[in-house]
N, C-alpha and C. Protein backbone atom coordinates (compact mmCIF):
# COMPACT_ATOMS: atom_id res chain seq x y z
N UNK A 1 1.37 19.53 -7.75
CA UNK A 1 2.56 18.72 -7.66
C UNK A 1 2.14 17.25 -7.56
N UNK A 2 2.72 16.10 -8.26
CA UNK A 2 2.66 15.06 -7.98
C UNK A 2 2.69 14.48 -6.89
N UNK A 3 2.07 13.30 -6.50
CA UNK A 3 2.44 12.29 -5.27
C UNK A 3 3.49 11.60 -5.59
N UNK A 4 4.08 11.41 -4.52
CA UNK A 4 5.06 10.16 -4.93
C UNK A 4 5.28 8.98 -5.61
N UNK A 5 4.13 8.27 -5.55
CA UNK A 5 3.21 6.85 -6.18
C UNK A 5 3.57 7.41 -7.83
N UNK A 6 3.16 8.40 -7.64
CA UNK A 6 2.58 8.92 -9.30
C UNK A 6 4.34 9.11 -10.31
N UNK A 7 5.59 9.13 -9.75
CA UNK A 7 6.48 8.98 -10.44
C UNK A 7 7.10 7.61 -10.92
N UNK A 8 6.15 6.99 -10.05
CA UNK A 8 6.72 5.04 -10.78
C UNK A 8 6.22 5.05 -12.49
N UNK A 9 7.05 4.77 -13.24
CA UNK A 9 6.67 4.37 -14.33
C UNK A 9 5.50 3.77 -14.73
N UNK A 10 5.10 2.69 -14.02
CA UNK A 10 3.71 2.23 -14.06
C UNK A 10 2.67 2.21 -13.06
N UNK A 11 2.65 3.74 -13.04
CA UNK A 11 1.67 4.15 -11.64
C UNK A 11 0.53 3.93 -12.30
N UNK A 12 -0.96 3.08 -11.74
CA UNK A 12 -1.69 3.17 -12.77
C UNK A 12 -2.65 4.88 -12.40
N UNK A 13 -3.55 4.62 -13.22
CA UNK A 13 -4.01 5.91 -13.61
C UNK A 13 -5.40 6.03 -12.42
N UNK A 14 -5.57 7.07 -12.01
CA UNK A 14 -7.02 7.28 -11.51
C UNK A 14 -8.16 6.84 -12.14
N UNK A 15 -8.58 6.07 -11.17
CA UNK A 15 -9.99 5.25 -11.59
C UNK A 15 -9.89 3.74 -11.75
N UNK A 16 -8.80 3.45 -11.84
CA UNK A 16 -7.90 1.65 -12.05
C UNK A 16 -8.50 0.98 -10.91
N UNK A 17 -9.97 0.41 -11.23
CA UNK A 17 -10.29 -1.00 -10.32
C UNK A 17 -8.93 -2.03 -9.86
N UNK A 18 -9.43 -2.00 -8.72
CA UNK A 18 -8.18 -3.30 -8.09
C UNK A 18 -8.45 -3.99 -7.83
N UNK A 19 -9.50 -4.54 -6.85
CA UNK A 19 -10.46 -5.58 -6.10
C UNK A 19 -11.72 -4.85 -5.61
N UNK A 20 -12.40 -6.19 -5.35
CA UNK A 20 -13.68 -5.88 -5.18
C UNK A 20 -13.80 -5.79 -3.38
N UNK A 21 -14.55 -4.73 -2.52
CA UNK A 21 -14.27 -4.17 -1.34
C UNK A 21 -14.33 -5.99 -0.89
N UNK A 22 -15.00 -6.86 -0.62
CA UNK A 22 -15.45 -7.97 -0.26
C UNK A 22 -14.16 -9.22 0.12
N UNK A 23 -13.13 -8.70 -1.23
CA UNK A 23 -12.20 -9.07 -1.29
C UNK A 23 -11.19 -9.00 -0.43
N UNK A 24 -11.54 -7.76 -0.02
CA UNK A 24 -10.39 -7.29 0.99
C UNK A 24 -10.86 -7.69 2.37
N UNK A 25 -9.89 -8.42 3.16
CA UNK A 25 -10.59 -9.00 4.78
C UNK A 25 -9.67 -7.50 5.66
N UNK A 26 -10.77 -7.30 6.46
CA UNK A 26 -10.45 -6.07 7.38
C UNK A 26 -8.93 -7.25 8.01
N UNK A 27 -7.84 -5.77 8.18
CA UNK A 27 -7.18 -6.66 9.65
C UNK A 27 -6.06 -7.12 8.83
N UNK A 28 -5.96 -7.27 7.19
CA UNK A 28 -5.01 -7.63 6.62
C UNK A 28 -4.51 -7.02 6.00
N UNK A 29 -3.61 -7.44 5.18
CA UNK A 29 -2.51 -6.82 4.15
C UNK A 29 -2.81 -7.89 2.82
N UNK A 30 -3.22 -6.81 2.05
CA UNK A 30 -3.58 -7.52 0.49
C UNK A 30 -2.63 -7.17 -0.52
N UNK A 31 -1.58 -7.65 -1.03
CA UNK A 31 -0.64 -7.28 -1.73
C UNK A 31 -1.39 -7.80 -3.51
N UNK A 32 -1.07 -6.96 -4.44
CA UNK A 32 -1.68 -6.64 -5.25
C UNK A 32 -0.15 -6.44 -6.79
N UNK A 33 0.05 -6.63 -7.55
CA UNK A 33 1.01 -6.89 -8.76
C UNK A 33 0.15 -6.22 -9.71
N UNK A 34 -0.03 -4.88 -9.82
CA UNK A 34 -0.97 -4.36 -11.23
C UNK A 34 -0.05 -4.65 -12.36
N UNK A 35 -0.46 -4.94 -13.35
CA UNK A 35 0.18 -5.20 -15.03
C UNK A 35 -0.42 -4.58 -15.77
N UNK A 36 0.23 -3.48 -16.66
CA UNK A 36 -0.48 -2.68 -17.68
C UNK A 36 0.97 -2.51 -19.18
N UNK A 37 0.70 -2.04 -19.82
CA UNK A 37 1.44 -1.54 -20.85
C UNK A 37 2.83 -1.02 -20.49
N UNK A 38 2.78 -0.45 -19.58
CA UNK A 38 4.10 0.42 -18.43
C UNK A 38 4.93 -0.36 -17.79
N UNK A 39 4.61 -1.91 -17.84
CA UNK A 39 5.26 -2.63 -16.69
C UNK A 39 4.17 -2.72 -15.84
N UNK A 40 5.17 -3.03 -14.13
CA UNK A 40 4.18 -3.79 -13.37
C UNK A 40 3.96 -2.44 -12.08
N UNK A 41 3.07 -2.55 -11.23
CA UNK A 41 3.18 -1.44 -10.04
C UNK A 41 2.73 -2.43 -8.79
N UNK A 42 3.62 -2.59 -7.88
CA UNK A 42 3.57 -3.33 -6.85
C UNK A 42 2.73 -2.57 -5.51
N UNK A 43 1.58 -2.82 -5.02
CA UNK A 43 0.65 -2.46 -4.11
C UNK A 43 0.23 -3.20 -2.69
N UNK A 44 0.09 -1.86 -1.89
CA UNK A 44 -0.62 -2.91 -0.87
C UNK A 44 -1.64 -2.22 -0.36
N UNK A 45 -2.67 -3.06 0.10
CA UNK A 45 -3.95 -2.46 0.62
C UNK A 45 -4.36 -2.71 1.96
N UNK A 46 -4.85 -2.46 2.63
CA UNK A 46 -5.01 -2.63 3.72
C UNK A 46 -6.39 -1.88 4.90
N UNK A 47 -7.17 -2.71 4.92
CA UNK A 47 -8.57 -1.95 5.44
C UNK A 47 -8.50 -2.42 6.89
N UNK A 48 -8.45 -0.89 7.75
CA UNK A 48 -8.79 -1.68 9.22
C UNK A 48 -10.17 -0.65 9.53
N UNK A 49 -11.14 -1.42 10.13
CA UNK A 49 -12.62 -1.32 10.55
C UNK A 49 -13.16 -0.63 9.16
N UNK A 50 -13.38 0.72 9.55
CA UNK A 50 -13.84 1.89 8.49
C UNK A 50 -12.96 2.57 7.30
N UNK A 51 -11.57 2.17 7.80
CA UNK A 51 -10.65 2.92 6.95
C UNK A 51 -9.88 1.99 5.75
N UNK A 52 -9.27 2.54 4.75
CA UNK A 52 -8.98 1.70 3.74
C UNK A 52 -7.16 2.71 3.47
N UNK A 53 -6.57 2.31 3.04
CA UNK A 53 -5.04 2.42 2.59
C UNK A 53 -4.45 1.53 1.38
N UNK A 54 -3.74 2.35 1.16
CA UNK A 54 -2.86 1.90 -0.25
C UNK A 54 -1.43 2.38 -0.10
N UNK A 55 -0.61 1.81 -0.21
CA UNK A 55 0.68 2.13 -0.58
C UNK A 55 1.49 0.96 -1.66
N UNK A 56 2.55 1.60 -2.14
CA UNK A 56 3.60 1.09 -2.70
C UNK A 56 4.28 0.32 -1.82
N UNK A 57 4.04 -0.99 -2.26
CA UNK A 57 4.77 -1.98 -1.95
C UNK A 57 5.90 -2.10 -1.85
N UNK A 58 7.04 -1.45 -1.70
CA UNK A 58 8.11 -1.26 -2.00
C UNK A 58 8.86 -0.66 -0.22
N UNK A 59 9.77 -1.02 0.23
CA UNK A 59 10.47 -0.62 1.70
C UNK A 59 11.48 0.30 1.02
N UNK A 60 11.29 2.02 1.72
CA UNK A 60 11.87 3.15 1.21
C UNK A 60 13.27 2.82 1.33
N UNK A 61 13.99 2.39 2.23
CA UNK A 61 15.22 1.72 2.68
C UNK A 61 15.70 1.15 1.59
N UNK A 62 15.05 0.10 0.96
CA UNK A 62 15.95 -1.06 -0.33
C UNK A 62 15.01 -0.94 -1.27
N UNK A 63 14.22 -0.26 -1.20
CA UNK A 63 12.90 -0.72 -2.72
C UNK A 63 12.30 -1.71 -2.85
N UNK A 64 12.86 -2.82 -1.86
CA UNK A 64 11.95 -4.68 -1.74
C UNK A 64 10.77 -4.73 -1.31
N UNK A 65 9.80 -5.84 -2.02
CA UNK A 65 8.61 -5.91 -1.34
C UNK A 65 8.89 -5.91 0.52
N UNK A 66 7.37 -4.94 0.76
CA UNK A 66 7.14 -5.13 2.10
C UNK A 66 7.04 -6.83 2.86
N UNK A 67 6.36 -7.56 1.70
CA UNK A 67 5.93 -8.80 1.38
C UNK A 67 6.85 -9.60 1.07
N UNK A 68 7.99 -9.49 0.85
CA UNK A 68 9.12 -10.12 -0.03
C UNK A 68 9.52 -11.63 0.80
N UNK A 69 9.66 -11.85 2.03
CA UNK A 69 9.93 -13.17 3.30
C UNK A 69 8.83 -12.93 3.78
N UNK A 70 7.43 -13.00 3.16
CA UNK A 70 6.40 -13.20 4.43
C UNK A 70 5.19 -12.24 4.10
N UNK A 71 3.97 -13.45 4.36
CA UNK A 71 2.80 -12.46 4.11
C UNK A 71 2.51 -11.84 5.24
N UNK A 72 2.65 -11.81 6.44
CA UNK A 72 2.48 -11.57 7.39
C UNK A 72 3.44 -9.88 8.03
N UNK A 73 2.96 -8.63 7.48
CA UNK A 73 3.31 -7.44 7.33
C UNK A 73 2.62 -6.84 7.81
N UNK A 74 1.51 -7.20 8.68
CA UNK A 74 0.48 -6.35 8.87
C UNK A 74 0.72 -6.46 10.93
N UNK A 75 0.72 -5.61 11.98
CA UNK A 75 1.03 -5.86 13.18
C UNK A 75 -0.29 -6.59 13.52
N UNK A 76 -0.52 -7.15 14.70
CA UNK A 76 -2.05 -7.24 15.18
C UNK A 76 -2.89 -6.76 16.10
N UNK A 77 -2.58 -5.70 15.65
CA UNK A 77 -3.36 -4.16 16.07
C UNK A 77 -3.96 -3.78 14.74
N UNK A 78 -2.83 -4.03 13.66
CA UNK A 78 -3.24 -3.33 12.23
C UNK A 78 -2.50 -1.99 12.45
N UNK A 79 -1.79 -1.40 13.03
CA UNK A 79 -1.66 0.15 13.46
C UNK A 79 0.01 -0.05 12.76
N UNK A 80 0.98 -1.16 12.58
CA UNK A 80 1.71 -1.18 11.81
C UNK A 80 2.23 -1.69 10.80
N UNK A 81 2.76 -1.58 10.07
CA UNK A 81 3.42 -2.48 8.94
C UNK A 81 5.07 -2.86 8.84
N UNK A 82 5.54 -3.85 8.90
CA UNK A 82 6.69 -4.22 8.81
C UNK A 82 7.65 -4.46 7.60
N UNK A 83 8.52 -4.36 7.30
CA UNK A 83 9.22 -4.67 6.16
C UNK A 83 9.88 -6.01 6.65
N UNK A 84 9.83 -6.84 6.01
CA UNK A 84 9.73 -8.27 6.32
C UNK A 84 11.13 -9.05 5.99
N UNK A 85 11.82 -7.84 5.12
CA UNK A 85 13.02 -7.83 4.92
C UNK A 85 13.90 -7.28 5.72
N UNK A 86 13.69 -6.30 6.84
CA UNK A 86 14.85 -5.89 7.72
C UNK A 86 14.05 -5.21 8.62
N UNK A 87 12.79 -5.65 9.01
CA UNK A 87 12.24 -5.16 10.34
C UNK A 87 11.85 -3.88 10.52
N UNK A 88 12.02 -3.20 9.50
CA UNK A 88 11.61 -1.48 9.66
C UNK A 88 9.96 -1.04 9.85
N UNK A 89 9.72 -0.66 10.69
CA UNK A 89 8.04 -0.35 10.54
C UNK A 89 7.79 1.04 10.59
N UNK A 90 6.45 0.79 9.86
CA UNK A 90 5.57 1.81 9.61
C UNK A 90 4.65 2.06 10.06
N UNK A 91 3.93 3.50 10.21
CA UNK A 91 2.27 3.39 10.78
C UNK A 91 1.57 3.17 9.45
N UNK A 92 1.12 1.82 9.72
CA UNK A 92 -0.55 2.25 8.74
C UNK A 92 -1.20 2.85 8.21
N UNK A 93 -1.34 4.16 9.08
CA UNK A 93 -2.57 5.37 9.28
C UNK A 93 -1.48 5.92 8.15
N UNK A 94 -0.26 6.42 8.09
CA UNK A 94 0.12 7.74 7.69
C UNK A 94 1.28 7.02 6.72
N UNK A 95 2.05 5.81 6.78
CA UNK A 95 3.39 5.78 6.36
C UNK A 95 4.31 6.23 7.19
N UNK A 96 4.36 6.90 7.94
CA UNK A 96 5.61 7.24 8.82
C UNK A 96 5.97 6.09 9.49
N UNK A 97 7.76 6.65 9.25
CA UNK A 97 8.20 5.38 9.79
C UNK A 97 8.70 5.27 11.12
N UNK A 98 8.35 4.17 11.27
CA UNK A 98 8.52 4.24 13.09
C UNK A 98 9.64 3.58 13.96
N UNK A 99 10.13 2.50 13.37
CA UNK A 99 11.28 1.90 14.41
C UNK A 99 11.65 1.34 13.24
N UNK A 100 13.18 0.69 13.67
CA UNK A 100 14.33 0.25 12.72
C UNK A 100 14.86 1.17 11.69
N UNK A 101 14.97 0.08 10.42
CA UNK A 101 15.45 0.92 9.48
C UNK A 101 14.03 2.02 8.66
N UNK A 102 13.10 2.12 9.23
CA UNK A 102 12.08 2.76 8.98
C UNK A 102 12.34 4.44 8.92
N UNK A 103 12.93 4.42 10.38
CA UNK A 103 12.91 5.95 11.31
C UNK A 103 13.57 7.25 9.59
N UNK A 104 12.76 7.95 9.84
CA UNK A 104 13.23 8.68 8.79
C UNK A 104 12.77 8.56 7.05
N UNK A 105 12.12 7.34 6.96
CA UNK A 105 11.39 7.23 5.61
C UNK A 105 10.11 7.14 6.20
N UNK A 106 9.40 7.24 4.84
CA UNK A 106 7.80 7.22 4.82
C UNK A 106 7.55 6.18 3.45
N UNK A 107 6.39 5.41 3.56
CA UNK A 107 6.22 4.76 2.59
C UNK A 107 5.17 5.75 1.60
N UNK A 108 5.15 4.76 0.03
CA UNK A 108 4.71 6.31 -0.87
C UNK A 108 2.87 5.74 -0.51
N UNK A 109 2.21 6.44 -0.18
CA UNK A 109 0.87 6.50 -0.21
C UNK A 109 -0.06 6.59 -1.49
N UNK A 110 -0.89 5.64 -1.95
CA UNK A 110 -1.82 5.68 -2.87
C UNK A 110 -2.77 5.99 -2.19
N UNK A 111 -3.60 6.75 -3.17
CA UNK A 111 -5.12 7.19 -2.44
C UNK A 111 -5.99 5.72 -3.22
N UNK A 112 -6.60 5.73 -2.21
CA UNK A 112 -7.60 4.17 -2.60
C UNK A 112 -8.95 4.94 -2.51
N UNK A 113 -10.38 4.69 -2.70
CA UNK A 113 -11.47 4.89 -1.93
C UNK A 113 -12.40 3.65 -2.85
N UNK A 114 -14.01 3.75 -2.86
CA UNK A 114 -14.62 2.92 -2.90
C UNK A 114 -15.29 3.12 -3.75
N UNK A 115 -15.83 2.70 -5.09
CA UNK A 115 -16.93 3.29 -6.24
C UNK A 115 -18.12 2.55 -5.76
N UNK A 116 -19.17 3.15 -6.79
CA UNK A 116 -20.58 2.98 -6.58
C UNK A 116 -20.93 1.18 -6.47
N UNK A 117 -20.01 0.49 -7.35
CA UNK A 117 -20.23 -0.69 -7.30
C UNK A 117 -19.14 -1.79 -6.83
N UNK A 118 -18.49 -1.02 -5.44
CA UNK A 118 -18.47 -1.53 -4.31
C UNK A 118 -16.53 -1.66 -5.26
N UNK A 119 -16.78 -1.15 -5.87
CA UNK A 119 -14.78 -1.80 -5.82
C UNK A 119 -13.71 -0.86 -5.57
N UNK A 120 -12.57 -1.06 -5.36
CA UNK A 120 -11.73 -0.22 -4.83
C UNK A 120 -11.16 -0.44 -5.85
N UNK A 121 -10.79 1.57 -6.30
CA UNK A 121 -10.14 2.28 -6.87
C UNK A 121 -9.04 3.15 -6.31
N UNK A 122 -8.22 3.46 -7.29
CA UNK A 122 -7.24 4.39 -7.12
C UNK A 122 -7.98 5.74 -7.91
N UNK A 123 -8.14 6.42 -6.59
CA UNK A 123 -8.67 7.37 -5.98
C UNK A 123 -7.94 8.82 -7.37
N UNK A 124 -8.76 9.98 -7.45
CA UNK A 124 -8.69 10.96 -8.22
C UNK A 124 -7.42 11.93 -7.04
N UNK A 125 -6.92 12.57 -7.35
CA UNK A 125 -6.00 13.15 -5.88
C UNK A 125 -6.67 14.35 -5.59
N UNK A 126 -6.72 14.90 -4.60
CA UNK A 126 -7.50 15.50 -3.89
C UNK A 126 -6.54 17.31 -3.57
């Protein structure tokens, strides 16, 4: 069965370099605009210490960037994410949503991981 990510029109494909790991500063939120043939696929990444995440940029609530009033989406713990448009948060770790208009959605999860020459990909699904 598909992931969720994977029904956007321009989901890109497994193996789609995004940035280079170096690129990404632990502790933040890296919002990302892929452009391919399909249109566009709106992303966010997010590495805290050891761990790395991807989701769809998009707040399950309205479909608006997480990012849309504000780069600043990321808690400072890193443990949540905010929709910057109506306050709804998320965990990090999982997408579940946690307070506001969150409670009851999940954001769609991309699998991210790391290739041999250090860049982050969208991950094969598991």
């Amino acid at each position: 069965m598909a992931q969720a990510w994977q029904q956007y029109r321009s989901a890109p494909a497994p193996g789609t370099r995004l940035v280079k790991q170096e690129e990404l500063t632990p502790g933040e939120a890296h919002s990302l605009t892929l452009k391919s043939e399909k249109g566009t696929f709106p992303l966010l990444l997010i590495r805290l210490d050891d761990a790395l995440f991807g989701y769809v940029n998009a707040c399950p609530h309205q479909f608006l960037p997480l990012d849309q009033r504000g780069s600043r989406v990321l808690s400072r713990d890193g443990e949540q994410l905010r929709c910057s448009n109506h306050d709804a948060s998320f965990s990090t770790r999982t997408g579940e949503g946690l307070g506001g208009l969150g409670i009851g959605c999940e954001l769609d999860r991309v699998p991210v991981s790391i290739d041999d020459e250090g860049w982050i990909i969208v991950s094969e699904l598991t």
